[in-house]
N, C-alpha and C. Protein backbone atom coordinates (compact mmCIF):
# COMPACT_ATOMS: atom_id res chain seq x y z
N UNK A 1 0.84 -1.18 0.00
CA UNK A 1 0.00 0.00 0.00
C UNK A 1 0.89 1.24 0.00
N UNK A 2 0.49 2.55 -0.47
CA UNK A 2 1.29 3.69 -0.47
C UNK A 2 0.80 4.30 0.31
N UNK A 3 1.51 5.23 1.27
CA UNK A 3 1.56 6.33 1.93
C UNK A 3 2.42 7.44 2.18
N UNK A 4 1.90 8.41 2.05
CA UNK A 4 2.27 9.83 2.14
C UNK A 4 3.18 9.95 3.48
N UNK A 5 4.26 10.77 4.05
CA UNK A 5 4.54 11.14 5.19
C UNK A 5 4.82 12.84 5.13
N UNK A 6 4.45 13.40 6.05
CA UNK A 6 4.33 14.79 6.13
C UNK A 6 5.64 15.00 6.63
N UNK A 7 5.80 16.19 7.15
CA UNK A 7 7.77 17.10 6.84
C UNK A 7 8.18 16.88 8.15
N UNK A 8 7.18 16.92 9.45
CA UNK A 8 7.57 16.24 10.38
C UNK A 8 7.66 14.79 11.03
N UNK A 9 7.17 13.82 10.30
CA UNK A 9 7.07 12.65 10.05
C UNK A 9 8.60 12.16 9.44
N UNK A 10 9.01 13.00 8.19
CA UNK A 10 10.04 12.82 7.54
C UNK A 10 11.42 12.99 8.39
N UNK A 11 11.45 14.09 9.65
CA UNK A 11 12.68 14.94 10.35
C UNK A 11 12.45 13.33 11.30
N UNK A 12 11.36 13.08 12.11
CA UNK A 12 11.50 12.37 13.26
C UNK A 12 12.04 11.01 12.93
N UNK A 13 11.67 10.53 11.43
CA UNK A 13 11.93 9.22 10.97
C UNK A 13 13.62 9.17 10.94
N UNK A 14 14.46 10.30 10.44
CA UNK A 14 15.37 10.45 10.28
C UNK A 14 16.42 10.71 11.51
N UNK A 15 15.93 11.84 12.85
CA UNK A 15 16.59 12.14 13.80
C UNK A 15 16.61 11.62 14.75
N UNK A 16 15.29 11.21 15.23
CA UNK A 16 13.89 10.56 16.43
C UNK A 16 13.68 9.97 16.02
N UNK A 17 13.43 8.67 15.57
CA UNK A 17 12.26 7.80 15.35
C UNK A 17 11.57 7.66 16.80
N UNK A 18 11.88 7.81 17.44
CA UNK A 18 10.91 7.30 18.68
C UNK A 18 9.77 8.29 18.92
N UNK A 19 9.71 9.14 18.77
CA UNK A 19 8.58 10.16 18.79
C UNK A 19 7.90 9.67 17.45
N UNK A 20 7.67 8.85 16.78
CA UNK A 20 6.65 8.26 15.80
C UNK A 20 5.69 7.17 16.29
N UNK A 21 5.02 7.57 16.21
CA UNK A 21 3.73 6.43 16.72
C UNK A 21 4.16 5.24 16.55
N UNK A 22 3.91 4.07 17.54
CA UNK A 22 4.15 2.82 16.72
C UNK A 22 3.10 2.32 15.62
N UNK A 23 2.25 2.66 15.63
CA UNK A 23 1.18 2.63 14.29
C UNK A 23 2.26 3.20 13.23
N UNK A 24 2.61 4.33 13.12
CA UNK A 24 3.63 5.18 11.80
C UNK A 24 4.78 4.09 11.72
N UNK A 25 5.38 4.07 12.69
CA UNK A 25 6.71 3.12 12.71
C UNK A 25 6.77 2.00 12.12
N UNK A 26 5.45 0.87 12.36
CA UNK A 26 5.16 -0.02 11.82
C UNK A 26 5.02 -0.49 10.47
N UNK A 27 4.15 0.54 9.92
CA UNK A 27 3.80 1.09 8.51
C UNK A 27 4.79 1.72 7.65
N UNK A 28 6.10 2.28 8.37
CA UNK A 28 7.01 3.12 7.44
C UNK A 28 7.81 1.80 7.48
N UNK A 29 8.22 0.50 8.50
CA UNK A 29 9.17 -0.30 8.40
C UNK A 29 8.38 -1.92 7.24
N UNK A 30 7.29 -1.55 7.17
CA UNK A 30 6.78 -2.85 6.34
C UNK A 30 7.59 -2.65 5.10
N UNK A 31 8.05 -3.25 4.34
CA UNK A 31 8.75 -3.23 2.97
C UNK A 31 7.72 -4.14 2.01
N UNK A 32 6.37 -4.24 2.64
CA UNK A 32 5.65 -4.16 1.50
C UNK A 32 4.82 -2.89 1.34
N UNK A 33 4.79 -1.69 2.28
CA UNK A 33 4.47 -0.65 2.30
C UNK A 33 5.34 0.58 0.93
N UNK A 34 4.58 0.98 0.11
CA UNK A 34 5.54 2.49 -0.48
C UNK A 34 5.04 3.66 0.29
N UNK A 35 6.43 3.76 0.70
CA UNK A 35 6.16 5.47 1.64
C UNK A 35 6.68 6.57 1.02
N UNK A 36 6.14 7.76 0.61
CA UNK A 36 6.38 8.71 -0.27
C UNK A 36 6.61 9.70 0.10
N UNK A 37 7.74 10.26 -0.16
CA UNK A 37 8.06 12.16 0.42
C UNK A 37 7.99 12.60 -0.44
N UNK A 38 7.19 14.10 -0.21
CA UNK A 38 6.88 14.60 -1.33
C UNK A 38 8.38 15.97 -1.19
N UNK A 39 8.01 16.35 -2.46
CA UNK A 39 9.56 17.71 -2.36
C UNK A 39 9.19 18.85 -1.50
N UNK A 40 7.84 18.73 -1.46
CA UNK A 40 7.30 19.75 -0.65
C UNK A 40 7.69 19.96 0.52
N UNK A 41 8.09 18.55 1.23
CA UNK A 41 8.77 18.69 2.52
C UNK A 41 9.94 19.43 2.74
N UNK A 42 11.26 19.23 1.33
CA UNK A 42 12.16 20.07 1.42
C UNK A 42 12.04 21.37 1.57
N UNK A 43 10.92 21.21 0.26
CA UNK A 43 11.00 22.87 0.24
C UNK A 43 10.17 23.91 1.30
N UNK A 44 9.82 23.21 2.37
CA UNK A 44 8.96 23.41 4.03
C UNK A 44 10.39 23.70 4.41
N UNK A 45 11.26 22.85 4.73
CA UNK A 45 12.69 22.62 5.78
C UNK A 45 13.39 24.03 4.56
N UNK A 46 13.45 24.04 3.63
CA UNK A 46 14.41 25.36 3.01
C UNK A 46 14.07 26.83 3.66
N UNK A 47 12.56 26.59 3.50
CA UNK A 47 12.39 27.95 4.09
C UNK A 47 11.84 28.31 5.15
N UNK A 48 11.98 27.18 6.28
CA UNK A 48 11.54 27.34 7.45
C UNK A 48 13.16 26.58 8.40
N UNK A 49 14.14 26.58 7.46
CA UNK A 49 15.21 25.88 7.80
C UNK A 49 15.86 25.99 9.36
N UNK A 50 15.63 27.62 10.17
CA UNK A 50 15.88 27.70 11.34
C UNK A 50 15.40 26.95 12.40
N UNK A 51 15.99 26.29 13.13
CA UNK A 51 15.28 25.45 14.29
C UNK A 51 14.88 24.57 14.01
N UNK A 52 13.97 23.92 12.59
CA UNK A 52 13.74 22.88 12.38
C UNK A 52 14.61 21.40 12.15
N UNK A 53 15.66 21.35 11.49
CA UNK A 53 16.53 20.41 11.41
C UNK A 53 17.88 21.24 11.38
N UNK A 54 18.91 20.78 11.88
CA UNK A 54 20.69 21.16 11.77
C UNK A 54 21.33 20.15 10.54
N UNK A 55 21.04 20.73 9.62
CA UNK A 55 21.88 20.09 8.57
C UNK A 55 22.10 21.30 7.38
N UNK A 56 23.94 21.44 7.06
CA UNK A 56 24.45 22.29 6.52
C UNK A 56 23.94 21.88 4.35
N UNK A 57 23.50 20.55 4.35
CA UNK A 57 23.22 19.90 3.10
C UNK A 57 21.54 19.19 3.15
N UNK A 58 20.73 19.71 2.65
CA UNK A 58 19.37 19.92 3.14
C UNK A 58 18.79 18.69 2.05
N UNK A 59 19.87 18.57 0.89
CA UNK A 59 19.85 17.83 -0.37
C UNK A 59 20.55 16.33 -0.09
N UNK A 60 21.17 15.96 0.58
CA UNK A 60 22.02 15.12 0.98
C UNK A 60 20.95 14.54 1.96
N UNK A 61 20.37 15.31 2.65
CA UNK A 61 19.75 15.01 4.34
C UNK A 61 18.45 13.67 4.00
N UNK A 62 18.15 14.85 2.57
CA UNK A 62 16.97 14.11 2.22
C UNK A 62 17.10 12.80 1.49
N UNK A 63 18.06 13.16 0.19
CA UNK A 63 18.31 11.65 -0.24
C UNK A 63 18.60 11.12 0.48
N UNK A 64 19.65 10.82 1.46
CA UNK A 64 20.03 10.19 2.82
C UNK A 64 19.00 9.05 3.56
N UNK A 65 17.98 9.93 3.89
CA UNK A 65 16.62 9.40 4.19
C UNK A 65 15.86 8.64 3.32
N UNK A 66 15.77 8.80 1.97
CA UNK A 66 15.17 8.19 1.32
C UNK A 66 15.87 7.17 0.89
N UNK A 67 16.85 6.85 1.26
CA UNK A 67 18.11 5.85 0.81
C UNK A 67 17.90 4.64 1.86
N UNK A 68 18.07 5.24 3.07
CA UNK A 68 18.16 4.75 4.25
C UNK A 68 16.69 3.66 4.40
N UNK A 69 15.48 4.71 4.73
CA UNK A 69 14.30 4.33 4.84
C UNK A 69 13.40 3.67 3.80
N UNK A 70 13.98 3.94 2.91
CA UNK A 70 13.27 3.31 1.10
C UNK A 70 12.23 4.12 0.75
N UNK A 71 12.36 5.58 0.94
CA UNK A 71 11.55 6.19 0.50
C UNK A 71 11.41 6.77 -0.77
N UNK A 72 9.80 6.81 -1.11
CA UNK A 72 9.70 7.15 -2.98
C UNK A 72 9.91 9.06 -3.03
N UNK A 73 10.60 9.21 -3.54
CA UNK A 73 10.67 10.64 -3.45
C UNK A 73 9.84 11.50 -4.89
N UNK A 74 8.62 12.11 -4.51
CA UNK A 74 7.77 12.69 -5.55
C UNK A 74 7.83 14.11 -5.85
N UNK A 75 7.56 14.54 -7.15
CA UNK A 75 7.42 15.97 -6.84
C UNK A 75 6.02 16.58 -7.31
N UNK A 76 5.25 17.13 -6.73
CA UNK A 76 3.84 18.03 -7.02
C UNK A 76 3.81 17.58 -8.77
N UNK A 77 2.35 17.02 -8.96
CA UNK A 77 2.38 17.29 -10.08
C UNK A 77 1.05 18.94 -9.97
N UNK A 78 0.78 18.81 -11.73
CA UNK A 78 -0.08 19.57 -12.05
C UNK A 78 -1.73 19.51 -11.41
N UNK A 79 -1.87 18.16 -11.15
CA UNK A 79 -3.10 18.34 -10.52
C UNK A 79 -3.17 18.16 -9.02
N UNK A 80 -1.74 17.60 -8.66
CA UNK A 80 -1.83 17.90 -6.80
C UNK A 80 -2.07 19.47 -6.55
N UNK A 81 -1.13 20.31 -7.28
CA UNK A 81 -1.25 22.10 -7.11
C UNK A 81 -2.77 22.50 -7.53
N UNK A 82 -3.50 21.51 -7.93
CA UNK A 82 -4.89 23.09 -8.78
C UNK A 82 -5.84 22.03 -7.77
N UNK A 83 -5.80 21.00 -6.78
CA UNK A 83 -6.47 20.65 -6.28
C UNK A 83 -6.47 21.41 -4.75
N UNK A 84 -5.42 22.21 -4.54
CA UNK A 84 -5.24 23.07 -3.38
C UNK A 84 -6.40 24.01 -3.60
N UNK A 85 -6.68 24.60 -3.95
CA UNK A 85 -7.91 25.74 -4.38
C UNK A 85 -9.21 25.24 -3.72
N UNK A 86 -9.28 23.65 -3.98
CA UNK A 86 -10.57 23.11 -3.71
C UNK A 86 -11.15 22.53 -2.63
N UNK A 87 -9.65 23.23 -1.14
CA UNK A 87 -9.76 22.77 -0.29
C UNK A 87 -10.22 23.72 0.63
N UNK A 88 -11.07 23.44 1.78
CA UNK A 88 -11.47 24.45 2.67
C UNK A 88 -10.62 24.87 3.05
N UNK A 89 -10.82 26.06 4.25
CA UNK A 89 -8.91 26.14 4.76
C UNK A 89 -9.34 26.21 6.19
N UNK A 90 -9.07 24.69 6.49
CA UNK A 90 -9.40 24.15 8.19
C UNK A 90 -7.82 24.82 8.48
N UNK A 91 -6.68 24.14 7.26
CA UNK A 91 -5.37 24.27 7.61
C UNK A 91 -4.81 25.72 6.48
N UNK A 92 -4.14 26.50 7.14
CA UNK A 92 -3.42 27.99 6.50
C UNK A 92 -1.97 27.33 6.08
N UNK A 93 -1.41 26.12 6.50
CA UNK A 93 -0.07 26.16 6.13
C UNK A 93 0.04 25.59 4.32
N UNK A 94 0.75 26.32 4.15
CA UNK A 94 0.33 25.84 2.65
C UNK A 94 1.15 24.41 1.93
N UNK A 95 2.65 24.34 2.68
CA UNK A 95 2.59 22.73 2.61
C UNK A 95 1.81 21.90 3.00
N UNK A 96 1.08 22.32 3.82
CA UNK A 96 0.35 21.09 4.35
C UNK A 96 -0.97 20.79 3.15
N UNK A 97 -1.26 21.91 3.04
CA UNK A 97 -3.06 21.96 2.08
C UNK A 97 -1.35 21.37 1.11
N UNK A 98 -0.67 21.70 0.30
CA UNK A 98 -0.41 20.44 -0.48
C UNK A 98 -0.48 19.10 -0.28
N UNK A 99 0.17 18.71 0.62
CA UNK A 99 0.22 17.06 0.68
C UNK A 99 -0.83 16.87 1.13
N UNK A 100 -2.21 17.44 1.47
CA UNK A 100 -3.48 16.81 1.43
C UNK A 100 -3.90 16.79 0.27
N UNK A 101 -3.80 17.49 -0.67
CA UNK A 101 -4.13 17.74 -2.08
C UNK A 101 -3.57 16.71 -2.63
N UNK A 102 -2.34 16.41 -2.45
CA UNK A 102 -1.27 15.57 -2.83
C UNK A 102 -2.47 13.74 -2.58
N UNK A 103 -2.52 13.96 -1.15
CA UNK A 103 -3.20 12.70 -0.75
C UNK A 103 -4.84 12.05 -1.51
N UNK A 104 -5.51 13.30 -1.83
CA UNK A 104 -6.75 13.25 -2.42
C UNK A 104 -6.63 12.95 -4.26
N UNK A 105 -5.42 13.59 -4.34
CA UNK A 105 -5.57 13.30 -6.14
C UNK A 105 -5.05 11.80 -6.14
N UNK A 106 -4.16 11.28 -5.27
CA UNK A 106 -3.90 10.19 -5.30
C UNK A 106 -4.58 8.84 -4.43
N UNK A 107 -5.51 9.42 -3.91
CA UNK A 107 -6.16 8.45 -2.65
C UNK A 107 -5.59 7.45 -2.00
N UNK A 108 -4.27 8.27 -1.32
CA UNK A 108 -3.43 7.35 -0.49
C UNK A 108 -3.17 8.43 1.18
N UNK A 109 -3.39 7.52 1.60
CA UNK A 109 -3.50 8.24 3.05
C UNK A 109 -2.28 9.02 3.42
N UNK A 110 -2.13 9.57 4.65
CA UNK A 110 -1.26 10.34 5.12
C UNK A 110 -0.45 10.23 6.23
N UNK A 111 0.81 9.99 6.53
CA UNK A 111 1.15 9.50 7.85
C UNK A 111 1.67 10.97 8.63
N UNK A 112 0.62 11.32 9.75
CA UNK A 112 0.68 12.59 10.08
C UNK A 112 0.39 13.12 11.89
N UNK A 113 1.10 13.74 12.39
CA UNK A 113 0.56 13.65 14.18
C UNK A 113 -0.27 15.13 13.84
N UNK A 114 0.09 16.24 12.78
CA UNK A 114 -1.26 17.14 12.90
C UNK A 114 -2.06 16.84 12.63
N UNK A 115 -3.35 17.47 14.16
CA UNK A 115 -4.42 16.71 14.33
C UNK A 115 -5.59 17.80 13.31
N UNK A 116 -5.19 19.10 12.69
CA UNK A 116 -5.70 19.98 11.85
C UNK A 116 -5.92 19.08 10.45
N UNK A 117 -5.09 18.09 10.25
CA UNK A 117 -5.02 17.64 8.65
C UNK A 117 -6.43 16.38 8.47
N UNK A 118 -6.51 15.57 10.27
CA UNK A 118 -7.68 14.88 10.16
C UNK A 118 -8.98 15.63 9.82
N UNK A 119 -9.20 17.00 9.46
CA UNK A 119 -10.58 17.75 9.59
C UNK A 119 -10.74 17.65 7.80
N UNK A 120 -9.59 17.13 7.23
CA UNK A 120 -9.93 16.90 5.62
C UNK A 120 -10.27 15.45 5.05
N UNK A 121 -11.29 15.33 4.24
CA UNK A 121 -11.66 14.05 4.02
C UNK A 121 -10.17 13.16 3.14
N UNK A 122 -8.79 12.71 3.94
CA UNK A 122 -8.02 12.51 3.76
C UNK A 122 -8.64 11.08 5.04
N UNK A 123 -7.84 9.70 4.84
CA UNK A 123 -7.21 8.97 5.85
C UNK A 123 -6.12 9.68 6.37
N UNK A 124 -6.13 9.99 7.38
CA UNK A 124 -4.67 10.10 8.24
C UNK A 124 -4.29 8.83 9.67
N UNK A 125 -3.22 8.99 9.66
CA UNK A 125 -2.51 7.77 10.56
C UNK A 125 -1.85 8.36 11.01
N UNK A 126 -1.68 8.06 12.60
CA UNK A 126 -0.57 7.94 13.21
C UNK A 126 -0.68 7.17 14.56
């Protein structure tokens, strides 16, 4: 099955894993599971880069992770972006209304501890 992981899902898998649910943990370690980072996450950590993660190679950090963990690394298509428009705005962060957008054009759930992203007709897990 495929699933989505959001930008803090992605830092804890990588720094913390223990602050991941064992429900998330479980699900990100099945290797019959595809778990998917979207670029959106980078580009969350580029410009919110203070305080959030300490890494001088933000490009490295990530392939790293996706190397490590077997993650599918995606980038926005054309209809994840024009499906943002069509979302209420329970949530203002605008990565986030992506990878729900992201999750709905693709109808694959979300592995996520914000509890703002469950108020969208998305599956979320954690």
């Amino acid at each position: 099955m495929k699933y989505l992981i959001d930008t803090c899902t992605l830092i804890w898998l990588s720094t913390d894993p223990d602050k991941l649910s064992k429900t998330a943990r479980k699900i990100i370690q099945n290797p019959n599971n595809n778990i998917i980072v979207s670029t959106v996450s980078p580009w969350e950590l580029a410009l919110k880069k203070d305080g959030i993660i300490k890494t001088d190679n933000l490009e490295n950090f990530v392939k790293q992770a996706c190397i490590r963990h077997q993650l599918t690394l995606i980038s926005p298509s054309l209809s994840h972006v024009c499906m943002v428009q069509e979302l209420p705005f329970h949530h203002k962060d605008p990565f986030d209304r992506l990878l729900i957008a992201t999750c709905i054009v693709e109808n694959i759930p979300l592995i996520s501890a914000d509890k703002k992203i469950a108020l969208y007709s998305i599956k979320t897990i954690w």
